[in-house]
C-alpha atoms as a PDB file:
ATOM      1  CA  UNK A   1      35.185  27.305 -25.220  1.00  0.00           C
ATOM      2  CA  UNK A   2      32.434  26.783 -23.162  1.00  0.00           C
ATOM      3  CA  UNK A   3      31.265  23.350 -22.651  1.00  0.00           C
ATOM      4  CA  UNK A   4      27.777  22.531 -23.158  1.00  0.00           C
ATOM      5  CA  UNK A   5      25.890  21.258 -20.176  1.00  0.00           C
ATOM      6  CA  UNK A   6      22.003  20.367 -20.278  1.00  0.00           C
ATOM      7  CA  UNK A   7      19.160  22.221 -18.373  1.00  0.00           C
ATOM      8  CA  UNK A   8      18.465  21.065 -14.341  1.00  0.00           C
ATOM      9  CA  UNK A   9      15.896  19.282 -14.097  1.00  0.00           C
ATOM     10  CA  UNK A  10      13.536  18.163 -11.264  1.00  0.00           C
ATOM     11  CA  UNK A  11      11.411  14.979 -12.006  1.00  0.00           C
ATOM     12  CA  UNK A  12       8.114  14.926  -9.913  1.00  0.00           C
ATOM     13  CA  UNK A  13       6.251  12.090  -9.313  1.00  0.00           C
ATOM     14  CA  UNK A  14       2.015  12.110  -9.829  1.00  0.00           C
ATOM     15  CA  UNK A  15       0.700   9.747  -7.423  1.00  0.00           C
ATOM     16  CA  UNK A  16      -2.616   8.739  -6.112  1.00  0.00           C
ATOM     17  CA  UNK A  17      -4.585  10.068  -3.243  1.00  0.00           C
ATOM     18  CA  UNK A  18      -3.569  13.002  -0.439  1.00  0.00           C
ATOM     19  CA  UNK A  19      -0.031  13.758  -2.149  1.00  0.00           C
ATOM     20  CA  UNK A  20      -1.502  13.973  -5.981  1.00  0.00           C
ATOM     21  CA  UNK A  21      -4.457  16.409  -4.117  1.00  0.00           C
ATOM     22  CA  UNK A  22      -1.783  18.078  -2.850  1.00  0.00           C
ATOM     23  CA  UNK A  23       0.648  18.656  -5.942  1.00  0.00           C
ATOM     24  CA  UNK A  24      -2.300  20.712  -7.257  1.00  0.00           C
ATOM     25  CA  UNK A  25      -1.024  23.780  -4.731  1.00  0.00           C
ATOM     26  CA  UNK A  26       2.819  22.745  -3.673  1.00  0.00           C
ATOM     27  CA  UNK A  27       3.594  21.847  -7.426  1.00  0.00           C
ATOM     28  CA  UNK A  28       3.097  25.411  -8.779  1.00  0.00           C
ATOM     29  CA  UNK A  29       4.995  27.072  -5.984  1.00  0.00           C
ATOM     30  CA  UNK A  30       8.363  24.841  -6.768  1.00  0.00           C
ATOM     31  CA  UNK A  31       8.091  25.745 -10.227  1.00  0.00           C
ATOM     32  CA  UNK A  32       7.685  29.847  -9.639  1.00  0.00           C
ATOM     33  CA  UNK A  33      10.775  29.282  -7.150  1.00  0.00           C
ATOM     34  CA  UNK A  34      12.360  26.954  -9.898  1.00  0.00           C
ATOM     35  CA  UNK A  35      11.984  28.848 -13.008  1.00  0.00           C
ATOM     36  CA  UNK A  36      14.038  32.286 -11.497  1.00  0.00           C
ATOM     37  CA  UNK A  37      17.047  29.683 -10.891  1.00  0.00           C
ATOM     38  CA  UNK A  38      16.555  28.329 -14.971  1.00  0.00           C
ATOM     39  CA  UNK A  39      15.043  24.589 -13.462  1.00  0.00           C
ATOM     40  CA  UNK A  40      12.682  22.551 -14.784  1.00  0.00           C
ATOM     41  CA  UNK A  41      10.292  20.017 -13.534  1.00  0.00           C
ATOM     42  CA  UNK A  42       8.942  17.362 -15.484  1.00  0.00           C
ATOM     43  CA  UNK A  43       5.973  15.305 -14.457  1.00  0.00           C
ATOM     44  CA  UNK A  44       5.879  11.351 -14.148  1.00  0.00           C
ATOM     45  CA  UNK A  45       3.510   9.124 -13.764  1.00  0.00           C
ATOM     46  CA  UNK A  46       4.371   6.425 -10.680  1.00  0.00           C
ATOM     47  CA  UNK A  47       0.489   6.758  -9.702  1.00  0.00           C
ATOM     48  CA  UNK A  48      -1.465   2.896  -9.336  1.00  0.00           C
ATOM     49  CA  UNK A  49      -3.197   3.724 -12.621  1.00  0.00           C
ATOM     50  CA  UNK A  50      -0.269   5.004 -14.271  1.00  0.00           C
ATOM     51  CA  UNK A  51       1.337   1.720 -13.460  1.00  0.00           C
ATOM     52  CA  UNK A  52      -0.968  -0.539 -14.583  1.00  0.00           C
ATOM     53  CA  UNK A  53      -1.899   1.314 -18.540  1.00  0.00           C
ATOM     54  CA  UNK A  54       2.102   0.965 -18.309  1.00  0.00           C
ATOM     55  CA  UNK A  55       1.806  -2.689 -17.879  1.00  0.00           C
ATOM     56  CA  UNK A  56      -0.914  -2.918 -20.617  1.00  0.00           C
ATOM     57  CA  UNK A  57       0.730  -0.430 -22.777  1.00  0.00           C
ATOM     58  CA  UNK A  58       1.907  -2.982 -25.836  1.00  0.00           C
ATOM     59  CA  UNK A  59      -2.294  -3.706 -25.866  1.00  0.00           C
ATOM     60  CA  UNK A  60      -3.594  -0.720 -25.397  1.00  0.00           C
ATOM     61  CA  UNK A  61      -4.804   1.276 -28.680  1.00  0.00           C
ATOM     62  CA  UNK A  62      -1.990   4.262 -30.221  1.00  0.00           C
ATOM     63  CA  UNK A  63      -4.171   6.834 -28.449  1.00  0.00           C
ATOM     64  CA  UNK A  64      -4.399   5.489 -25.046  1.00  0.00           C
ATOM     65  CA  UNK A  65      -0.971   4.268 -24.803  1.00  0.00           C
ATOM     66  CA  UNK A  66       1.141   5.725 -21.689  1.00  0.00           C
ATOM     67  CA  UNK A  67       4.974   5.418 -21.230  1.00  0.00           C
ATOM     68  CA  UNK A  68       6.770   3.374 -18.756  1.00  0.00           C
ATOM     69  CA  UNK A  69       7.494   6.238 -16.231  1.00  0.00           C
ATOM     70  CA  UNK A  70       8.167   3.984 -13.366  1.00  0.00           C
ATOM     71  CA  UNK A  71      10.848   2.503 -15.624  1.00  0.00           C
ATOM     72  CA  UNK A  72      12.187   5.738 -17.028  1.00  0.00           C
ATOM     73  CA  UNK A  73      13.164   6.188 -13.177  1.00  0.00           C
ATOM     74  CA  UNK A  74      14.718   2.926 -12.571  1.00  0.00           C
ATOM     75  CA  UNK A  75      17.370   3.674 -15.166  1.00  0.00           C
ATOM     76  CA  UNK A  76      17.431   7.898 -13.819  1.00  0.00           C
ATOM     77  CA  UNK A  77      18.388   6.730 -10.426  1.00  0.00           C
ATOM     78  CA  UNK A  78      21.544   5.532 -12.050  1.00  0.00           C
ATOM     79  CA  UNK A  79      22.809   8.361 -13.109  1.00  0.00           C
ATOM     80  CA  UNK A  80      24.614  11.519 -11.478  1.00  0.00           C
ATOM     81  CA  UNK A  81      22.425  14.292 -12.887  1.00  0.00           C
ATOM     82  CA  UNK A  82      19.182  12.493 -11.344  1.00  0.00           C
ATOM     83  CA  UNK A  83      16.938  14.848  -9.161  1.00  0.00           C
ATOM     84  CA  UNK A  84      13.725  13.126  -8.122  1.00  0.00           C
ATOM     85  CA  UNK A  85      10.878  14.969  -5.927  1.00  0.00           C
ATOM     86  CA  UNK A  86       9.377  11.120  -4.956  1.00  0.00           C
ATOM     87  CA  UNK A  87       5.850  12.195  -3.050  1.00  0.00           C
ATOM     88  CA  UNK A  88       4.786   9.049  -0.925  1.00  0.00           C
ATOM     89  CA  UNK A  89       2.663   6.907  -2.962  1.00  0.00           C
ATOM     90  CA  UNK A  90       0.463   3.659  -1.983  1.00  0.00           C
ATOM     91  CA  UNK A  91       1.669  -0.059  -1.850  1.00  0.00           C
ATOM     92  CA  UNK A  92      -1.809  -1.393  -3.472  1.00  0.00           C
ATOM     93  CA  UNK A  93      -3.618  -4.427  -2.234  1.00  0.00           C
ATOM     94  CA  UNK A  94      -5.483  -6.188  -4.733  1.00  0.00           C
ATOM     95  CA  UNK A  95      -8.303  -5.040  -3.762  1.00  0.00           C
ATOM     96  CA  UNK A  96      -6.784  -1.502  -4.590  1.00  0.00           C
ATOM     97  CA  UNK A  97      -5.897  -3.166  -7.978  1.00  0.00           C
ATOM     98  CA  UNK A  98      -9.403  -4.217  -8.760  1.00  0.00           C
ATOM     99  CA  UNK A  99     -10.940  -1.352  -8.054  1.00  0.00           C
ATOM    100  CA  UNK A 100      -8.629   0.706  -9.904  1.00  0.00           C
ATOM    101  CA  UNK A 101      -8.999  -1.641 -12.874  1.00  0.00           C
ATOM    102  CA  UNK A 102     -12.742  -1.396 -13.035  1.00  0.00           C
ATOM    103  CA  UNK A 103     -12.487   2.390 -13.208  1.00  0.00           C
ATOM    104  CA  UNK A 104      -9.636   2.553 -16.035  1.00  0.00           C
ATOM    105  CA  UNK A 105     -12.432   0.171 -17.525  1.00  0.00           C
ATOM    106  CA  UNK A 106     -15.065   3.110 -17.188  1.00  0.00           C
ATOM    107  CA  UNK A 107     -12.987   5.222 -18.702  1.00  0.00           C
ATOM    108  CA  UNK A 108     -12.774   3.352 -21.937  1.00  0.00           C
ATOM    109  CA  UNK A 109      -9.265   1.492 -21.411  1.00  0.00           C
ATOM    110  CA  UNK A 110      -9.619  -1.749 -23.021  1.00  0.00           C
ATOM    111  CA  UNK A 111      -7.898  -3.630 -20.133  1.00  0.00           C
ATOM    112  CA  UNK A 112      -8.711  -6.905 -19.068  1.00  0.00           C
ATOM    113  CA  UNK A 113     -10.527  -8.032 -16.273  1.00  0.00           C
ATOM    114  CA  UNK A 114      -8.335  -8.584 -13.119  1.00  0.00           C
ATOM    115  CA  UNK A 115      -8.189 -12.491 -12.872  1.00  0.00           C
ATOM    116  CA  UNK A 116      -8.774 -13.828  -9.296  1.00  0.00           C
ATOM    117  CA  UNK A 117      -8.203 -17.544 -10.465  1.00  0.00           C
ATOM    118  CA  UNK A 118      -5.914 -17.395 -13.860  1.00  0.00           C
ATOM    119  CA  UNK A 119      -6.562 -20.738 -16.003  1.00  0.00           C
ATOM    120  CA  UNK A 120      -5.765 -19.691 -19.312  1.00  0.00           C
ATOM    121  CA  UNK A 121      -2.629 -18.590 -20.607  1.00  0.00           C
ATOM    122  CA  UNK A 122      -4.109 -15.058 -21.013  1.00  0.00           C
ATOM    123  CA  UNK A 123      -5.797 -14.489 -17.931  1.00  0.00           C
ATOM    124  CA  UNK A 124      -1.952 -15.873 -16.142  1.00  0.00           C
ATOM    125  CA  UNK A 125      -0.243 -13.081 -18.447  1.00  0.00           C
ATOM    126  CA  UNK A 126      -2.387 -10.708 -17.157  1.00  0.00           C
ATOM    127  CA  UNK A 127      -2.265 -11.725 -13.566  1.00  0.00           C
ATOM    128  CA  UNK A 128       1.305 -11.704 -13.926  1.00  0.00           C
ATOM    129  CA  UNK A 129       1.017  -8.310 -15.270  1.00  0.00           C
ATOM    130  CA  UNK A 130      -1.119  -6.704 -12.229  1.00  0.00           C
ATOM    131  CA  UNK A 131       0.947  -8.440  -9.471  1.00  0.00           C
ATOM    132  CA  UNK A 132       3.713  -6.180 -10.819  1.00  0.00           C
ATOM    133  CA  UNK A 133       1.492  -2.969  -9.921  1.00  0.00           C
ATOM    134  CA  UNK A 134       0.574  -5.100  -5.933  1.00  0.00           C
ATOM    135  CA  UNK A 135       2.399  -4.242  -2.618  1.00  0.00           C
ATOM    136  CA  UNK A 136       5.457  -2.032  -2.645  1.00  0.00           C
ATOM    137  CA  UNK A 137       6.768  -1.915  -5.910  1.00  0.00           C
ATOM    138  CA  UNK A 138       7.795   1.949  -6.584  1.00  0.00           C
ATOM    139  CA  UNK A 139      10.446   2.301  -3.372  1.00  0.00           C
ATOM    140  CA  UNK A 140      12.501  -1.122  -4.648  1.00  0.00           C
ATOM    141  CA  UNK A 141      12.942   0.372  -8.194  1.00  0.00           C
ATOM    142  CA  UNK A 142      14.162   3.884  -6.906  1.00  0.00           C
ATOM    143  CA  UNK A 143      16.489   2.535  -4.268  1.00  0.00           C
ATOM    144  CA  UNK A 144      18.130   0.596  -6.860  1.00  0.00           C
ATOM    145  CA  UNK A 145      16.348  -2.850  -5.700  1.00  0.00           C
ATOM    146  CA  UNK A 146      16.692  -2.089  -1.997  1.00  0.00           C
ATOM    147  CA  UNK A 147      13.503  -1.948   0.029  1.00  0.00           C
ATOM    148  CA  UNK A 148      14.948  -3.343   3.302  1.00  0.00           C
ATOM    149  CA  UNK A 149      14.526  -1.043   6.297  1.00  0.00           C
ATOM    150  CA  UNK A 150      15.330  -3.861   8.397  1.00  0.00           C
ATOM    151  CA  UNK A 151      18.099  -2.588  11.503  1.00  0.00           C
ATOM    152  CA  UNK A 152      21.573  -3.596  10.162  1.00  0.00           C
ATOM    153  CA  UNK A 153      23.018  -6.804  12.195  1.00  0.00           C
ATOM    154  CA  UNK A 154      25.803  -4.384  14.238  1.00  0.00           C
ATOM    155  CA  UNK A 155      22.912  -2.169  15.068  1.00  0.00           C
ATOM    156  CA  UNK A 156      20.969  -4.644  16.608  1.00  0.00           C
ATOM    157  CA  UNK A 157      23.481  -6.420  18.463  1.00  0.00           C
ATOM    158  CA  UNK A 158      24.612  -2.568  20.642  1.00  0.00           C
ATOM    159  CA  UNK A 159      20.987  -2.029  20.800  1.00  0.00           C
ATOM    160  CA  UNK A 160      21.299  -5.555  22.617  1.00  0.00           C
ATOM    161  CA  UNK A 161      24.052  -4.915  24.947  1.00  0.00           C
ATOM    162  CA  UNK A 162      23.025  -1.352  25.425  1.00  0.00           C
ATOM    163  CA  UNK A 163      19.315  -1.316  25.975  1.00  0.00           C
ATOM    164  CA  UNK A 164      17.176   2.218  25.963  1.00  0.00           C
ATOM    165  CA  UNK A 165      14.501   1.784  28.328  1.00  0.00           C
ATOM    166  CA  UNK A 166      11.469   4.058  27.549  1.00  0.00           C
ATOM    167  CA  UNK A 167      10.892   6.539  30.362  1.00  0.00           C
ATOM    168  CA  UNK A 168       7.461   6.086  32.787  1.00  0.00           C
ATOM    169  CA  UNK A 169       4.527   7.996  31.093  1.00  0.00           C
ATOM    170  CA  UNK A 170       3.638  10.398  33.162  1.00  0.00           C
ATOM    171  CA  UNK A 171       0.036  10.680  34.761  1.00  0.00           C
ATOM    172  CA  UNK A 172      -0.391  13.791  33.227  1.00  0.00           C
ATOM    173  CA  UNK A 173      -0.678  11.939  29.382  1.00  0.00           C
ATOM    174  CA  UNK A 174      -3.766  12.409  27.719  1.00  0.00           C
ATOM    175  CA  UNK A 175      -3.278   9.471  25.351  1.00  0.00           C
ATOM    176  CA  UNK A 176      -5.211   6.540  25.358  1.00  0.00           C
ATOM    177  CA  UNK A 177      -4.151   3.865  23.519  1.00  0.00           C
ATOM    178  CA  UNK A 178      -7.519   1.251  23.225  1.00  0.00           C
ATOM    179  CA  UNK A 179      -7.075  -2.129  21.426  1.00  0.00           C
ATOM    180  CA  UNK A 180      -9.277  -5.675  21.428  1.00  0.00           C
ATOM    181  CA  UNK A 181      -8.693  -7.960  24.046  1.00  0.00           C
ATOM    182  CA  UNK A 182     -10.982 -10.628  22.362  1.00  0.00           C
ATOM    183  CA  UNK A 183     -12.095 -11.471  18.381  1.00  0.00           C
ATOM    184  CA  UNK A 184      -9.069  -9.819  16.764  1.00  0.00           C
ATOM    185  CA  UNK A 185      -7.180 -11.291  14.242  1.00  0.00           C
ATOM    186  CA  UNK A 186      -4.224 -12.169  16.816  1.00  0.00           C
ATOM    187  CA  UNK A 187      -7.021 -13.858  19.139  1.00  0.00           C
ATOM    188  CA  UNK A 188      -7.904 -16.168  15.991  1.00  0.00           C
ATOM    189  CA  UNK A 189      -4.476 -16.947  14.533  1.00  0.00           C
ATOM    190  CA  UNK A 190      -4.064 -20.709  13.696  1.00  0.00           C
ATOM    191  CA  UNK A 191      -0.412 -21.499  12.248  1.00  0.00           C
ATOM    192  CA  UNK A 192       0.627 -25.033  11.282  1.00  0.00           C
ATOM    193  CA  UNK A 193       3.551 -26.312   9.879  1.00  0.00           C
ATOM    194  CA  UNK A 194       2.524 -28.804   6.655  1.00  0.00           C
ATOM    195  CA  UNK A 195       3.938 -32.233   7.134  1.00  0.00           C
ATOM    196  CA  UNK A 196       3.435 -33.546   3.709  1.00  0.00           C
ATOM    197  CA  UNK A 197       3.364 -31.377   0.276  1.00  0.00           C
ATOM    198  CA  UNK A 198      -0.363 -30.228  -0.522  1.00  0.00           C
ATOM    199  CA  UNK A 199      -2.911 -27.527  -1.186  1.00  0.00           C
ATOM    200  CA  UNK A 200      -5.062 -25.513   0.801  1.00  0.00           C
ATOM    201  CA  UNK A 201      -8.091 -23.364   0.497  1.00  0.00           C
ATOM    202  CA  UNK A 202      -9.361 -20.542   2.606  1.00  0.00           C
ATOM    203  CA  UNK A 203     -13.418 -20.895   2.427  1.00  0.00           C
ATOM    204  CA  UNK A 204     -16.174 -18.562   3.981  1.00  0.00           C
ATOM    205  CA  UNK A 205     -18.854 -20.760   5.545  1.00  0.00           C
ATOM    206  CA  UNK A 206     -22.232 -18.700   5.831  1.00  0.00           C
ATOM    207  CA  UNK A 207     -24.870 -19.027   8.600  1.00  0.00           C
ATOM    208  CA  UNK A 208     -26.259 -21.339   6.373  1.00  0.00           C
ATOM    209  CA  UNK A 209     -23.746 -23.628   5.500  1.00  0.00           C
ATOM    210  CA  UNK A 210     -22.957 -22.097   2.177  1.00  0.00           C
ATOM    211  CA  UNK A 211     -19.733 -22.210   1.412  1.00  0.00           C
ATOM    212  CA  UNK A 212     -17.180 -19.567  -0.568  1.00  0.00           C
ATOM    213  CA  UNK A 213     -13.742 -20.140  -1.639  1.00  0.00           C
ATOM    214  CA  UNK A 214     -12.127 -16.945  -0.866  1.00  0.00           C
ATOM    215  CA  UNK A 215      -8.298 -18.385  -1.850  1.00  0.00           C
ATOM    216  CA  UNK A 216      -6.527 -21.487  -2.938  1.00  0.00           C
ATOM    217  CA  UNK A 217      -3.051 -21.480  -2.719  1.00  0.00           C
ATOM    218  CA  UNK A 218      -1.802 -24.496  -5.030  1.00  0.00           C
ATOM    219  CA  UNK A 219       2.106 -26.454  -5.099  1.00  0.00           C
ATOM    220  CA  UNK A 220       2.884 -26.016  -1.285  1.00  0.00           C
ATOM    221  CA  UNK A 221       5.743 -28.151   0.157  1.00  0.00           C
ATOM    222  CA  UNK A 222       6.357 -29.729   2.919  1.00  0.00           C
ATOM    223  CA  UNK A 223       7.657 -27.972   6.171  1.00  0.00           C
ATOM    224  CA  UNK A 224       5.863 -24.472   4.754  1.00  0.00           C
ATOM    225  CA  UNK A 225       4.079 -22.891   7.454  1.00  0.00           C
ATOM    226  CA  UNK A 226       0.432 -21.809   6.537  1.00  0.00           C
ATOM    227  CA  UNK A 227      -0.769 -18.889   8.808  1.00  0.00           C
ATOM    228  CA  UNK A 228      -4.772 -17.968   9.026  1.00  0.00           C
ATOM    229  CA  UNK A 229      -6.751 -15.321  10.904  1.00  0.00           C
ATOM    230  CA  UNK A 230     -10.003 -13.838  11.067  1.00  0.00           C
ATOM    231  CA  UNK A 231     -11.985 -11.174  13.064  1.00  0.00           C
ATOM    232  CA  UNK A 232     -15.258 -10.729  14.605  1.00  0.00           C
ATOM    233  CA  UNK A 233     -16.999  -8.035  13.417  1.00  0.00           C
ATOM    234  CA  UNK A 234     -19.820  -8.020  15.886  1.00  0.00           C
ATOM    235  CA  UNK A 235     -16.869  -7.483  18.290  1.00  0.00           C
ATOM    236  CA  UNK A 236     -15.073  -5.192  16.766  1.00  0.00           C
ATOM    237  CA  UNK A 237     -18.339  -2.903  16.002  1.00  0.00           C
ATOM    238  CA  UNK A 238     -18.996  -3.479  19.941  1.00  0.00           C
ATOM    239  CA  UNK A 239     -15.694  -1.852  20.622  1.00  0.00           C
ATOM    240  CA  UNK A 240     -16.032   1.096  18.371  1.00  0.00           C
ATOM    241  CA  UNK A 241     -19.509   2.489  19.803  1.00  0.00           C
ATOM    242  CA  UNK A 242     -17.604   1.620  23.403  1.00  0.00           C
ATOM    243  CA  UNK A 243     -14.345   3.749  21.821  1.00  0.00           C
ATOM    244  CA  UNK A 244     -16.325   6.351  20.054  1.00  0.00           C
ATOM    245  CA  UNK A 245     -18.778   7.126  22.708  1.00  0.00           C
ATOM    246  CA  UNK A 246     -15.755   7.417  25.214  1.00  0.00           C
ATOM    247  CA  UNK A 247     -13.753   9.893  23.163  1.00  0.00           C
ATOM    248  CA  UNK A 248     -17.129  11.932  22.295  1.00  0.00           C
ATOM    249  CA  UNK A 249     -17.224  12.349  26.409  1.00  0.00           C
ATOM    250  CA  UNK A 250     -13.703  13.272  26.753  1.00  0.00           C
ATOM    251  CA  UNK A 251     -13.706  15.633  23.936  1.00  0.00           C
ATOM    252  CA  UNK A 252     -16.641  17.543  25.630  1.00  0.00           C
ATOM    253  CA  UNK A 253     -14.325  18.242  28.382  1.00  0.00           C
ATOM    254  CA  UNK A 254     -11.438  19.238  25.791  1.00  0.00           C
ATOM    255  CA  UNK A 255      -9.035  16.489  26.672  1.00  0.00           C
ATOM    256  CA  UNK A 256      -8.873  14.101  23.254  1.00  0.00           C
ATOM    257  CA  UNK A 257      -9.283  13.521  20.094  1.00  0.00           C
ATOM    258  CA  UNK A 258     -10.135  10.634  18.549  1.00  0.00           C
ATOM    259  CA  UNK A 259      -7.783   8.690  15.807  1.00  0.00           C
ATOM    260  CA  UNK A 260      -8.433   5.677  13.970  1.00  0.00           C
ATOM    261  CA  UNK A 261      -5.325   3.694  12.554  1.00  0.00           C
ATOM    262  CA  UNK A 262      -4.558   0.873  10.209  1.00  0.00           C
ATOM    263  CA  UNK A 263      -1.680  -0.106   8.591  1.00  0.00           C
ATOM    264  CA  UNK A 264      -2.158   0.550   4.955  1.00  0.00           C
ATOM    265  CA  UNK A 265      -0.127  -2.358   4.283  1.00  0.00           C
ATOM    266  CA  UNK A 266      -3.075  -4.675   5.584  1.00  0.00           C
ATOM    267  CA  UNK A 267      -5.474  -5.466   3.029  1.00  0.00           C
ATOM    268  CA  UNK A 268      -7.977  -5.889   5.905  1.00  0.00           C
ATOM    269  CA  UNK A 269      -8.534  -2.124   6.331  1.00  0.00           C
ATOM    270  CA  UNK A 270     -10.659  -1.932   3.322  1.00  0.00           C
ATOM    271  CA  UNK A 271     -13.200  -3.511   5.580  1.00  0.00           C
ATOM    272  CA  UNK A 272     -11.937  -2.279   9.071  1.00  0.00           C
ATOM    273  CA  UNK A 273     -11.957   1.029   7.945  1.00  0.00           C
ATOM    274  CA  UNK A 274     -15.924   1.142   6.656  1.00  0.00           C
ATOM    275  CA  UNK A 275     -16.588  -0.163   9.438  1.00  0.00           C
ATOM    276  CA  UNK A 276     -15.287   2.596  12.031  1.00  0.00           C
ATOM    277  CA  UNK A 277     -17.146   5.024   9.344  1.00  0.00           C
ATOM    278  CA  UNK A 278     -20.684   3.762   9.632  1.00  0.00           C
ATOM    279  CA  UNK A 279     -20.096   3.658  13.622  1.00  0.00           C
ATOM    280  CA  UNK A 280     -18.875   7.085  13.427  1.00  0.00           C
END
């Protein structure tokens, strides 16, 4: 008698940006390769959006309501049949989270408005519930609550006692590495260790005095360390028309291209980043 064993099946993930542009040609080709060997492959939704109807989905009216795919996965992971295509997928800022709130919004999802200050007990439930969808939640929930790619403690100690020195770059390298040497955010860092328990605001004084509360962080102890930076932008402007204008002359001559990069865990590229663009 034979036994009865369910269909293979290849969960894909939807996710936001280049990868979910992409699925829209890859995605069809694994499924005509898939189907001649009897697989399927079902769709979920990790995507920020996804995540956050997910988080709203007990208040969201019967036809707008979205499962818990993120979830669903959590539990998959566990098992021995599980088969997940994970494309790479952001780690939102809440910027990110605002943004993508507003637009849900548009689209006629009744979702509240993000809450940059919770005072009520509503507007803290739904902060709670959009810090859930805020930084890298997806990888933690698919490695089974392990998101540390830190170098194991025997790793670290050979790499120690057995240093590998980087060989010379040779003076045929085209690269050019340019940074700040002046107005960056490590020029401007200011760490202090608090010596009494307290809280603290970060406020935006204008040219004329006015002042804006962009943070207050409430309930800090003593012995916390407090870290703040800023950057010029005047500077940093200054140094892309010096950066742009030098790779425009040594692309003439075929010898560079020019690359801008931030880490997308920063939430200060969604201003660094518009500001290379309008330069550009």
């Amino acid at each position: 008698m034979k036994r009865k064993t369910k269909k293979p099946t290849i969960v894909w993930t939807k996710v936001d940006e280049a990868p979910y542009l992409a699925s829209f040609s890859l995605l069809p080709i694994m499924r005509a390769f898939t189907k001649h060997a009897d697989i399927d492959i079902e769709e979920r939704d990790i995507s920020l959006a996804g995540r956050i109807l997910a988080q709203f989905s007990d208040k969201l009216p019967e036809d707008k309501k979205v499962n818990d795919d993120l979830a669903y996965l959590g539990e998959l992971v566990w098992k021995p049949e599980a088969n997940i295509m994970k494309l790479p997928n952001i780690s939102a800022s809440i910027a990110q989270v605002m943004e993508a709130v507003k637009e849900l919004q548009s689209q006629g999802y009744p979702l509240p408005d993000f809450p940059e200050n919770p005072k009520t007990e509503e507007e803290k439930d739904a902060r709670a519930r959009y810090d859930k969808c805020v930084g890298s939640v997806v990888n933690p929930v698919l490695r089974q609550g392990n998101s540390d790619r830190r170098v194991a403690e025997p790793v670290k100690e050979y790499a120690k006692k057995h240093p590998h020195k980087l060989s010379p770059v040779s003076p045929k390298s085209k690269s050019y590495v340019a940074h700040m040497k002046s107005g960056d955010f490590y020029d401007h860092e200011k760490s202090v260790i608090l010596d009494r328990d307290c809280s603290i605001k970060y406020v935006f004084v204008d040219k004329n005095g006015k002042e804006k509360v962009l943070k207050e962080v409430k309930d800090l102890k003593k012995g916390d360390v407090v870290d703040a930076t800023f950057m010029n932008r005047k500077k940093l402007e200054a140094k892309y028309v010096k950066w742009v204008g030098f790779s425009n002359f040594l692309r003439k001559k075929k010898r560079k291209a020019f690359s801008n990069h931030k880490s997308p865990k920063n939430v200060g590229r969604d201003a660094l980043f518009p500001t290379s663009i309008c330069i550009r």
